[in-house]
C-alpha atoms as a PDB file:
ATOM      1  CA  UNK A   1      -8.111 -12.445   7.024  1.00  0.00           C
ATOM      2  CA  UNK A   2     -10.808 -10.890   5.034  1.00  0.00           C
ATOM      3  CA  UNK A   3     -13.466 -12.497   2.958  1.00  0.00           C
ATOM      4  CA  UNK A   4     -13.080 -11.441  -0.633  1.00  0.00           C
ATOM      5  CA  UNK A   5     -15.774 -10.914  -3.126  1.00  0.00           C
ATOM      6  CA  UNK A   6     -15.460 -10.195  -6.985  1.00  0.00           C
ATOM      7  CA  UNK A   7     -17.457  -6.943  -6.206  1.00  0.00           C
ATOM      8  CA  UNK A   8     -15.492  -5.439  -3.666  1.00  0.00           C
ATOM      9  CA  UNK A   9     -12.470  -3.809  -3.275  1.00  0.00           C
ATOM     10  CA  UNK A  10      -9.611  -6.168  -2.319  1.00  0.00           C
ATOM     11  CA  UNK A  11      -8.162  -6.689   1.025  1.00  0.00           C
ATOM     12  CA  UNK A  12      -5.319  -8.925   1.118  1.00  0.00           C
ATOM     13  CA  UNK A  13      -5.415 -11.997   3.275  1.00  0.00           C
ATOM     14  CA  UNK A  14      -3.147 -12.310   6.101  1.00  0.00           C
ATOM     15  CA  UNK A  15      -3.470 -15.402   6.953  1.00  0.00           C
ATOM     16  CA  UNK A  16      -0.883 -17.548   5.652  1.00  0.00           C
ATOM     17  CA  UNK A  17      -1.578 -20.491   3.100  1.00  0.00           C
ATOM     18  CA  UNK A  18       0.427 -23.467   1.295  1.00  0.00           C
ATOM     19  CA  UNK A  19       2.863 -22.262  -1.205  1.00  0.00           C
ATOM     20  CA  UNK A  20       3.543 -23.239  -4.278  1.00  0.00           C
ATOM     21  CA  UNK A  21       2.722 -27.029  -5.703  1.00  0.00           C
ATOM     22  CA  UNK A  22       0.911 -27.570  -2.235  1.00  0.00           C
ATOM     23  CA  UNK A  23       4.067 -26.925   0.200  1.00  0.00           C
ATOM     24  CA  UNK A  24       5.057 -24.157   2.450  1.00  0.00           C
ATOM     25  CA  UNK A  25       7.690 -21.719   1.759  1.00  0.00           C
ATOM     26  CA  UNK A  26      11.071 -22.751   2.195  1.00  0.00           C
ATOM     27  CA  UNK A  27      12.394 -21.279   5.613  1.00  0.00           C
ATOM     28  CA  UNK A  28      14.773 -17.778   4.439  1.00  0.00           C
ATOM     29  CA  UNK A  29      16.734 -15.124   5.448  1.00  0.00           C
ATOM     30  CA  UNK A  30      15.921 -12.003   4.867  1.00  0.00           C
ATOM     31  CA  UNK A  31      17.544 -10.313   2.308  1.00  0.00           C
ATOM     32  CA  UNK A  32      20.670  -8.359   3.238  1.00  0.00           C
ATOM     33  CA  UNK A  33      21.808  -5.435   0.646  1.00  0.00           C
ATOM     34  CA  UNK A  34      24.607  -7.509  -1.080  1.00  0.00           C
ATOM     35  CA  UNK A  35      22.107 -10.289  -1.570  1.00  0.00           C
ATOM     36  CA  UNK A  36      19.447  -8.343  -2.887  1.00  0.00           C
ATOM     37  CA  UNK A  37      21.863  -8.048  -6.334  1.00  0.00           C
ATOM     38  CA  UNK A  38      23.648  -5.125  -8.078  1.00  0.00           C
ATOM     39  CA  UNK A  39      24.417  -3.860 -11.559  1.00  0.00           C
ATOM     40  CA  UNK A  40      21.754  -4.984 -13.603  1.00  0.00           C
ATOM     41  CA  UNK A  41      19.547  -6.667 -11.629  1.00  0.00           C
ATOM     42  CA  UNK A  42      15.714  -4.943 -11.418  1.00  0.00           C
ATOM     43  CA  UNK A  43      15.329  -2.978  -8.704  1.00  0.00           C
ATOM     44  CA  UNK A  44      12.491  -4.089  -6.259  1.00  0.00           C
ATOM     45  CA  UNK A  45      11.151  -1.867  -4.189  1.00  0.00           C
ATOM     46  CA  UNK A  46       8.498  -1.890  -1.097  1.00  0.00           C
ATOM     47  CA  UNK A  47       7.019   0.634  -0.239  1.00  0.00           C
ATOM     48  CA  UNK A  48       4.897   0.915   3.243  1.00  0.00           C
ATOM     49  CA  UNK A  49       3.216   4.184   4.841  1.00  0.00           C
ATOM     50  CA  UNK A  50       0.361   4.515   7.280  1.00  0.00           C
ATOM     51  CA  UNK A  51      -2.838   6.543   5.818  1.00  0.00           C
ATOM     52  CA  UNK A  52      -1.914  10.172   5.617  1.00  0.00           C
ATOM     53  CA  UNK A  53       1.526   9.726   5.270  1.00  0.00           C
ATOM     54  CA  UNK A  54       1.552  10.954   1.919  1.00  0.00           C
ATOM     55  CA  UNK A  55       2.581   7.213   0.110  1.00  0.00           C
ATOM     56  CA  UNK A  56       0.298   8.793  -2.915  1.00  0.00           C
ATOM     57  CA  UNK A  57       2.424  12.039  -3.460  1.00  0.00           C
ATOM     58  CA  UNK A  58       5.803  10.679  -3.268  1.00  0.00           C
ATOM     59  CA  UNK A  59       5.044   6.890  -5.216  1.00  0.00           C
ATOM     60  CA  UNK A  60       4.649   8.916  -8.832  1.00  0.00           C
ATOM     61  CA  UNK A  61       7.921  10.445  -8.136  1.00  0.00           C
ATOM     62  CA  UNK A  62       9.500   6.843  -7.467  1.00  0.00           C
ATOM     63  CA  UNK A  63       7.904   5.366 -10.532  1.00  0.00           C
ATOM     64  CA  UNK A  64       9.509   8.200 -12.746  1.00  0.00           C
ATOM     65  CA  UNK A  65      13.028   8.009 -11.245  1.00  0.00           C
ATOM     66  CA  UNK A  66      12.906   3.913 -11.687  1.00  0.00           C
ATOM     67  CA  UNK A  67      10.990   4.079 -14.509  1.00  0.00           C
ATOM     68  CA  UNK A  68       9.331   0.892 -12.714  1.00  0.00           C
ATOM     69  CA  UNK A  69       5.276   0.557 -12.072  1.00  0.00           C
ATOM     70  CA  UNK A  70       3.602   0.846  -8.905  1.00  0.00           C
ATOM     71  CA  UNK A  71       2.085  -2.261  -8.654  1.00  0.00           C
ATOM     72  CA  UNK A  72      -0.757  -2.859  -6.088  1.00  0.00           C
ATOM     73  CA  UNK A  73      -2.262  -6.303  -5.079  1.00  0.00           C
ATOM     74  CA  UNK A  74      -5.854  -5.384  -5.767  1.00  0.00           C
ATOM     75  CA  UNK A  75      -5.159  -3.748  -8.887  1.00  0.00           C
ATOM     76  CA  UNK A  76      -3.043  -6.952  -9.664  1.00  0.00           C
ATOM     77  CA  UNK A  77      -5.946  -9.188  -8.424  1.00  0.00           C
ATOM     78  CA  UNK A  78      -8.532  -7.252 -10.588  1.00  0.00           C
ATOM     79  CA  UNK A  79      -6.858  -7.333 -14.008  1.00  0.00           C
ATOM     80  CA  UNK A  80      -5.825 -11.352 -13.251  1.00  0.00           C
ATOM     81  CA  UNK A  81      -9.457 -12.274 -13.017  1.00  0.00           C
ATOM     82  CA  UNK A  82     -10.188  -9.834 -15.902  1.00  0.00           C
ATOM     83  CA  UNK A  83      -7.578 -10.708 -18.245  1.00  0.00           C
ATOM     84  CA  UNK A  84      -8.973 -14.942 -17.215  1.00  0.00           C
ATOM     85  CA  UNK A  85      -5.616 -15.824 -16.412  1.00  0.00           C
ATOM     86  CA  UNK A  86      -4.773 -19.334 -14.972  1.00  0.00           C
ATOM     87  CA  UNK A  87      -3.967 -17.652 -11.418  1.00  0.00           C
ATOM     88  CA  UNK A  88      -6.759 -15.090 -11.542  1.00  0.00           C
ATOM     89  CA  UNK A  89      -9.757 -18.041 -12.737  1.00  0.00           C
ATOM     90  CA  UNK A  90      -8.361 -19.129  -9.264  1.00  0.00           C
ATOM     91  CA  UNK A  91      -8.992 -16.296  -7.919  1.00  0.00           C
ATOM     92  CA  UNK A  92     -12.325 -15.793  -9.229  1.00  0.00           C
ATOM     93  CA  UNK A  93     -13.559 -19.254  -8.369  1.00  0.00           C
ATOM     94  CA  UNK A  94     -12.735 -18.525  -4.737  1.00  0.00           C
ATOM     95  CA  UNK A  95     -14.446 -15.333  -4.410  1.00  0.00           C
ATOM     96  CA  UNK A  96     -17.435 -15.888  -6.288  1.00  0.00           C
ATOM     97  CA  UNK A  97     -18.154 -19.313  -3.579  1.00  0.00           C
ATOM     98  CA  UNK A  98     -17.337 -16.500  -1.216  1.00  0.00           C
ATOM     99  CA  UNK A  99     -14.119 -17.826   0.048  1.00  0.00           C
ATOM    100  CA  UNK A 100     -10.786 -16.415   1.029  1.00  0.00           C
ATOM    101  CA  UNK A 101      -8.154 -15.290  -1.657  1.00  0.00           C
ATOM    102  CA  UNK A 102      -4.695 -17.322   0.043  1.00  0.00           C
ATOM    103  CA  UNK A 103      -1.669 -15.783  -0.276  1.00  0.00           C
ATOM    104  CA  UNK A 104      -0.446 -18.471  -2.596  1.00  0.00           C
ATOM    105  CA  UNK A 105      -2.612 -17.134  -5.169  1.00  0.00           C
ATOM    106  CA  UNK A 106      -1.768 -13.591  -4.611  1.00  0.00           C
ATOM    107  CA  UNK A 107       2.024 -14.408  -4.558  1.00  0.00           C
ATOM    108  CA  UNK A 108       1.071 -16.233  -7.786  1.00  0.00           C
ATOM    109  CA  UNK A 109      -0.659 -13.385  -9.758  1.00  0.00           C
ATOM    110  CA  UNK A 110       2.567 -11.202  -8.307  1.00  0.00           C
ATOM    111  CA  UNK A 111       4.571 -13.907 -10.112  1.00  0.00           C
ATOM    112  CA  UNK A 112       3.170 -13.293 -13.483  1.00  0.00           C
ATOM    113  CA  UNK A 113       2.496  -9.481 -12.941  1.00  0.00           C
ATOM    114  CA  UNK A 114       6.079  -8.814 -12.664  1.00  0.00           C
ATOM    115  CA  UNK A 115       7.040 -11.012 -15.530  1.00  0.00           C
ATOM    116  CA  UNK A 116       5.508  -8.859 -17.821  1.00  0.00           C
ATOM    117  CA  UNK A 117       7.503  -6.060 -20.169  1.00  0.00           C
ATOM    118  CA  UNK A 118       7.166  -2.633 -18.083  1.00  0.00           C
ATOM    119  CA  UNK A 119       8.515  -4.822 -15.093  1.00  0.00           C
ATOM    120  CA  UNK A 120      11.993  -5.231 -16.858  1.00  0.00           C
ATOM    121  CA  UNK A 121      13.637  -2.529 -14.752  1.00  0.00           C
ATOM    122  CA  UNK A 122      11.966  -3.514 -11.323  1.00  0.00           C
ATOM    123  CA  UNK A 123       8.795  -2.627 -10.035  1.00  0.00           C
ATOM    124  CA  UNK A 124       7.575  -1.168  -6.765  1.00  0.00           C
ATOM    125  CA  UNK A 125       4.820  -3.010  -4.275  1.00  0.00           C
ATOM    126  CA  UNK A 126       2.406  -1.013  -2.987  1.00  0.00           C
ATOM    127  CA  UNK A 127       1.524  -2.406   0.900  1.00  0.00           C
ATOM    128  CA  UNK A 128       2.483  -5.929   0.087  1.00  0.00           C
ATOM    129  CA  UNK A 129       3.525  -7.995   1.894  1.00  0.00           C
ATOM    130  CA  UNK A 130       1.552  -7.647   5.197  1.00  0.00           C
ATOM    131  CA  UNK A 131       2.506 -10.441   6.809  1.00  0.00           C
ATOM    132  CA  UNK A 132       5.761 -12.149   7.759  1.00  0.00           C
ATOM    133  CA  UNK A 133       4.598 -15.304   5.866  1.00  0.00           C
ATOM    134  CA  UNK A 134       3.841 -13.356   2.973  1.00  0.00           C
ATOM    135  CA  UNK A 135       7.254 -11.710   3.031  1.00  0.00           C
ATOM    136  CA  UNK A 136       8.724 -15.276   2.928  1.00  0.00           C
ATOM    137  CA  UNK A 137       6.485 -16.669   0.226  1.00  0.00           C
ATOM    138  CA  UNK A 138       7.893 -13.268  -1.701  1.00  0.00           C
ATOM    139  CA  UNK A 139      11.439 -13.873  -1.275  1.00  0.00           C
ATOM    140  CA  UNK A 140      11.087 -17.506  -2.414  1.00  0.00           C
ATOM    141  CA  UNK A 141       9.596 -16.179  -5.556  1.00  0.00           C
ATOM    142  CA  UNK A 142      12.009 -13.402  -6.362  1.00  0.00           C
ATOM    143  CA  UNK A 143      14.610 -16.441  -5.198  1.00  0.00           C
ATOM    144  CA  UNK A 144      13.502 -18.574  -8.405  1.00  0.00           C
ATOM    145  CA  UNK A 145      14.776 -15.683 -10.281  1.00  0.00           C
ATOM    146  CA  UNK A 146      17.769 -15.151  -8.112  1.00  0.00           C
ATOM    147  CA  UNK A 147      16.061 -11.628  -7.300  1.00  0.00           C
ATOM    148  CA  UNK A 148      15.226 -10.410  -3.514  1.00  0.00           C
ATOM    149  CA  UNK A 149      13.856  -7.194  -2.476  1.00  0.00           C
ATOM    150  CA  UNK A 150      16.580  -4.139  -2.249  1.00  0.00           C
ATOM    151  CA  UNK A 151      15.128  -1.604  -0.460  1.00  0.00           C
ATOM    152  CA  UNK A 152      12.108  -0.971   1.601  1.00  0.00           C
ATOM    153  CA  UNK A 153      10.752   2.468   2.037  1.00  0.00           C
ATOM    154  CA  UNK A 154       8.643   3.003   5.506  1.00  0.00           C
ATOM    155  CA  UNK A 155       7.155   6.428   5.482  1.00  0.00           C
ATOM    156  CA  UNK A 156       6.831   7.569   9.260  1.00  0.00           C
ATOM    157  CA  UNK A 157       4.251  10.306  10.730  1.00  0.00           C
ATOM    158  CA  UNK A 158       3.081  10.407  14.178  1.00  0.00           C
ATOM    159  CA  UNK A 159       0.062   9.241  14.739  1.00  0.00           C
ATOM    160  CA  UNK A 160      -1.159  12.879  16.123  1.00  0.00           C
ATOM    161  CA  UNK A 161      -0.265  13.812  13.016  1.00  0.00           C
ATOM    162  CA  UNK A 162      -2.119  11.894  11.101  1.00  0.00           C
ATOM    163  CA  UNK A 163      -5.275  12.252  12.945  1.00  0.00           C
ATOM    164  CA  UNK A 164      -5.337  15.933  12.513  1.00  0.00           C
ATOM    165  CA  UNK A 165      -4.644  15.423   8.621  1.00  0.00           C
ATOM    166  CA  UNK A 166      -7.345  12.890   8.437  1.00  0.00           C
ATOM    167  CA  UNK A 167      -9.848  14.005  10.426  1.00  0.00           C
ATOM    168  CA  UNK A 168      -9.851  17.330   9.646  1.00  0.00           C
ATOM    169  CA  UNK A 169     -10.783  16.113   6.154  1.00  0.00           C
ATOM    170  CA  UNK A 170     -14.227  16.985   4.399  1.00  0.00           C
ATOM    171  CA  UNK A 171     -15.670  16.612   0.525  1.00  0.00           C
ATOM    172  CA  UNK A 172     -18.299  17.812  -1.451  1.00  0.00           C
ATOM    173  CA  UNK A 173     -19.773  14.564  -2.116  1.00  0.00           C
ATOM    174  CA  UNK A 174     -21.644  15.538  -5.394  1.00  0.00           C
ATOM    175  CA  UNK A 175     -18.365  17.440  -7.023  1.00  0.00           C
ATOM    176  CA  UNK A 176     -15.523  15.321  -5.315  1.00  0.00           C
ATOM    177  CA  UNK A 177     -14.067  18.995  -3.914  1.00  0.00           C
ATOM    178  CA  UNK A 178     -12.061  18.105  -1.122  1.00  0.00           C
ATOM    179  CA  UNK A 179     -11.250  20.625   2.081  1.00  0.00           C
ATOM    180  CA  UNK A 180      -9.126  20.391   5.669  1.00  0.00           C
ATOM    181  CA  UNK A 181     -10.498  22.596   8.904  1.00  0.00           C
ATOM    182  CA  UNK A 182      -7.140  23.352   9.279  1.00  0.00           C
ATOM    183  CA  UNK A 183      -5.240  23.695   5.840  1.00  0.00           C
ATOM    184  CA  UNK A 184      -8.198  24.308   2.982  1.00  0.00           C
ATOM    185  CA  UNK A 185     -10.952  25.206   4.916  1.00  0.00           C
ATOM    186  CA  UNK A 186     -14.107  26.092   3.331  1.00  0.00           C
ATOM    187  CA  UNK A 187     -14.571  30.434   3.537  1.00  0.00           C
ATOM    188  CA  UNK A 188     -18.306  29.298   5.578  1.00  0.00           C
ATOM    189  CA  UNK A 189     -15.952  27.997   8.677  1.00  0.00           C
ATOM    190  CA  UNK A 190     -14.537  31.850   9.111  1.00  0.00           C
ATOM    191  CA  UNK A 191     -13.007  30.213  12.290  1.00  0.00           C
ATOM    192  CA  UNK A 192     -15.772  28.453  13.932  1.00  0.00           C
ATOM    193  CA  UNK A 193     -15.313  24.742  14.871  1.00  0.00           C
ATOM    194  CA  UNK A 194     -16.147  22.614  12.007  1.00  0.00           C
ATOM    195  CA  UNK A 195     -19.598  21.130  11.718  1.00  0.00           C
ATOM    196  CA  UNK A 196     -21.882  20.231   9.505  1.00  0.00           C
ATOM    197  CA  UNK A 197     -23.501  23.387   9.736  1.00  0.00           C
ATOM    198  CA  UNK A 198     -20.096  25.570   8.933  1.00  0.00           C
ATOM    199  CA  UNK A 199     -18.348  23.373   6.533  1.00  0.00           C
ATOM    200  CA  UNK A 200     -20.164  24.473   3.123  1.00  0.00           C
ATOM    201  CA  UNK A 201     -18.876  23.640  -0.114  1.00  0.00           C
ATOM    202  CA  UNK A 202     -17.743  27.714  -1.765  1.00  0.00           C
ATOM    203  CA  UNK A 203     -19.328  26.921  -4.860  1.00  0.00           C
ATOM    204  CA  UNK A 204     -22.713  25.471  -3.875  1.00  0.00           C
ATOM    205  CA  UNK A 205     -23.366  26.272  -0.685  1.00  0.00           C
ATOM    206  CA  UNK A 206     -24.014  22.423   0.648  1.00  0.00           C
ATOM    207  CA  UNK A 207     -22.919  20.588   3.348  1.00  0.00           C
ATOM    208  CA  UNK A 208     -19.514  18.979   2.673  1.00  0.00           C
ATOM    209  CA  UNK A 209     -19.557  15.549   4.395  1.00  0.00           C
ATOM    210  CA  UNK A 210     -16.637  13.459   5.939  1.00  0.00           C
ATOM    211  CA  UNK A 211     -15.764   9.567   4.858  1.00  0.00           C
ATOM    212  CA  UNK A 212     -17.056   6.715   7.641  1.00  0.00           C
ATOM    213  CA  UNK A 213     -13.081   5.649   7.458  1.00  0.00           C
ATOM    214  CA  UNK A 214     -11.996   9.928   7.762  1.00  0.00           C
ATOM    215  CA  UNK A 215     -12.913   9.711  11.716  1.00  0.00           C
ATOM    216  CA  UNK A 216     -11.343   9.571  14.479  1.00  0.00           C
ATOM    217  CA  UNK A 217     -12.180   6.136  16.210  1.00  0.00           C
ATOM    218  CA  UNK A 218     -11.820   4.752  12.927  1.00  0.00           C
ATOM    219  CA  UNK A 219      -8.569   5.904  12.022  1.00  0.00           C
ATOM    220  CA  UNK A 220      -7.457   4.245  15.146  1.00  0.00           C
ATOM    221  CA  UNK A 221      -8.418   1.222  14.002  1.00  0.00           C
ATOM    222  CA  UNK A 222      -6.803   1.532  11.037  1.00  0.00           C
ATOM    223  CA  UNK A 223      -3.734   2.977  12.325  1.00  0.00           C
ATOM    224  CA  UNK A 224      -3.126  -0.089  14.740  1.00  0.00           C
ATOM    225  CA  UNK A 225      -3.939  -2.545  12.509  1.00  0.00           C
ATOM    226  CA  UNK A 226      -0.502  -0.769   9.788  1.00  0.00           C
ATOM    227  CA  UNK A 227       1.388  -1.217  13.399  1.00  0.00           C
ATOM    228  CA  UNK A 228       0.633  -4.821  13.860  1.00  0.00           C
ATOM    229  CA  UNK A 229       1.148  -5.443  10.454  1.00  0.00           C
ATOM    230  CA  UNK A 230       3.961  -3.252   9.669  1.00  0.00           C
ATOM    231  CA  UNK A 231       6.169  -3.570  12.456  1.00  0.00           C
ATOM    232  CA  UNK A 232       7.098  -7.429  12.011  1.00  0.00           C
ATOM    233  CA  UNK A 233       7.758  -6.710   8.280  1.00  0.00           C
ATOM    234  CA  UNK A 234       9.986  -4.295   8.804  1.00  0.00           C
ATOM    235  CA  UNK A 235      12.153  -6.294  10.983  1.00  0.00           C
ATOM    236  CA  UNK A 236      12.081  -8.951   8.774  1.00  0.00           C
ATOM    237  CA  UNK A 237      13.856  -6.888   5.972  1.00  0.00           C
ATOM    238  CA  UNK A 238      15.864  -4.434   8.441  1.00  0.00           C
ATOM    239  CA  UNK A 239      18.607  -4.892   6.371  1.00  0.00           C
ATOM    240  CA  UNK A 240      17.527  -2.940   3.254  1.00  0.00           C
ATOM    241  CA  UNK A 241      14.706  -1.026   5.498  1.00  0.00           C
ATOM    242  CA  UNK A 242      15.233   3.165   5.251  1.00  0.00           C
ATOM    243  CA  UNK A 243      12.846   4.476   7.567  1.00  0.00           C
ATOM    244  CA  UNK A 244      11.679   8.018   6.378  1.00  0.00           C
ATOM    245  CA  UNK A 245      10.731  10.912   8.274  1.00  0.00           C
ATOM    246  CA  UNK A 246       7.676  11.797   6.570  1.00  0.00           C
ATOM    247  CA  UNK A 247       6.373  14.593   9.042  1.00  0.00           C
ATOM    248  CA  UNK A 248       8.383  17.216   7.217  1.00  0.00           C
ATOM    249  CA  UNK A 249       8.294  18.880   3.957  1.00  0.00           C
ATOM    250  CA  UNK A 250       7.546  17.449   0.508  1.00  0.00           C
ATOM    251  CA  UNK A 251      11.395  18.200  -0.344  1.00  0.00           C
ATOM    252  CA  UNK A 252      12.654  16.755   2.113  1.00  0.00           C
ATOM    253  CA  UNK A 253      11.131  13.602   2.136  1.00  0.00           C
ATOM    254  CA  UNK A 254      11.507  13.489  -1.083  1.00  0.00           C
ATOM    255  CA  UNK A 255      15.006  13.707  -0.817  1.00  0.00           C
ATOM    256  CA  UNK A 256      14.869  11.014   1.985  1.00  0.00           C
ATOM    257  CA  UNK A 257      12.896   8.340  -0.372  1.00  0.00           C
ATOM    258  CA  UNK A 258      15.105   9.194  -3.542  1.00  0.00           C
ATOM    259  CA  UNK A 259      18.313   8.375  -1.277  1.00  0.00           C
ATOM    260  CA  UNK A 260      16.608   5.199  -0.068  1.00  0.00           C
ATOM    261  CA  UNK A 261      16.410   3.984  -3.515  1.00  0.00           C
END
């Protein structure tokens, strides 16, 4: 679990808390497909992908085909405490004593989030749940509503894969240009290994730079960490889980996702 402040960017706790009015969430079973509702019941969505996989190229096409927002915790987190809701002055109180953000609250803010109009034909959750427990506490709350998630979208890429898409990343930090030593590289690399010295920006000349998180050591990190997470998740809804082959081309996965949901 992470310690949240107002300032930064939001990382979810994993760490499970009480549920709502002070107890813990009813044991349930995943949802299985017929569960999960039909006809005109909103169409829930989760949506899970490791970084590189490409989750931010293929979401905008989901949002247009459902007509449903991509909802993300953080953003949900940041426009509760703006907006002074009851759930996000919770929220607020927590992190500004420098405390942990419990999942009870976050499943709470999801609770109103999705209540709203633009949520009327579904919605899709970007990376959340991450734990088990937090899976639970979000089928007890679609459950009040006789909702449950129907489909869960895992986009899949090697980790190789995904280290030579990542790594090989570089920007121009003062114009946000973005290159790859392998698939956009700048004309200064002409073939040579990429370095600070041979990665140039084409417009200005300047080093381009790479992100702390765009290396290699720490894309392990992060890439066992989505495993750990991930992995339990997905057995928890196997049921309405499509797993998609995301090492392939933009049609094609495309045409993997769209079948999914």
């Amino acid at each position: 679990m992470h310690t949240l402040t107002l300032a930064a960017t939001l990382t979810l706790a994993a760490t499970a808390t009480n549920g709502f009015n002070g107890r813990g969430p009813r044991p349930l079973r995943a949802p299985t497909r017929l569960s999960a509702g039909g006809g005109d019941a909103r169409k829930v969505v989760v949506i899970f992908g490791p970084p590189g996989a490409g989750k931010g190229t293929h979401a905008p096409k989901l949002v247009d085909k459902l007509g449903a927002p991509q909802l993300s915790t953080g953003d949900m987190l940041r426009a509760a405490v703006a907006a002074g809701t009851d759930v996000g002055n919770k929220a607020k109180s927590v992190m500004e004593s420098g405390g942990l953000v419990g999942d009870d609250i976050v499943v709470g803010i999801i609770k109103d989030r999705i209540a709203e109009a633009d949520c009327g034909q579904g919605f899709i959750l970007d990376g959340f749940p991450r734990t088990v427990e937090q899976a639970k506490m979000l089928d007890e709350c679609l459950a009040e509503t006789g909702e449950a998630v129907n489909s869960v979208v895992a986009l899949e890429v090697p980790d190789a894969v995904l280290t030579e898409r990542i790594c090989g990343r570089w920007v121009h930090k003062a114009s946000g240009r973005s290159y790859h030593a392998s698939f956009a590289p700048p004309k200064s690399l002409n073939g040579a290994a990429p370095t600070v010295e041979t990665m140039l920006d084409d417009e200005t000349g300047e080093p381009l730079m790479q992100r702390a998180d765009d290396t290699e050591e720490a894309l392990k990190t992060r890439l066992d960490g989505y495993h750990a997470q991930t992995v339990p998740i997905l057995e928890h809804y196997a049921s309405v889980v499509a797993r998609v082959d995301a090492n392939q081309g933009l049609e094609e996965v495309w045409t993997a996702i769209d079948k999914a949901t």
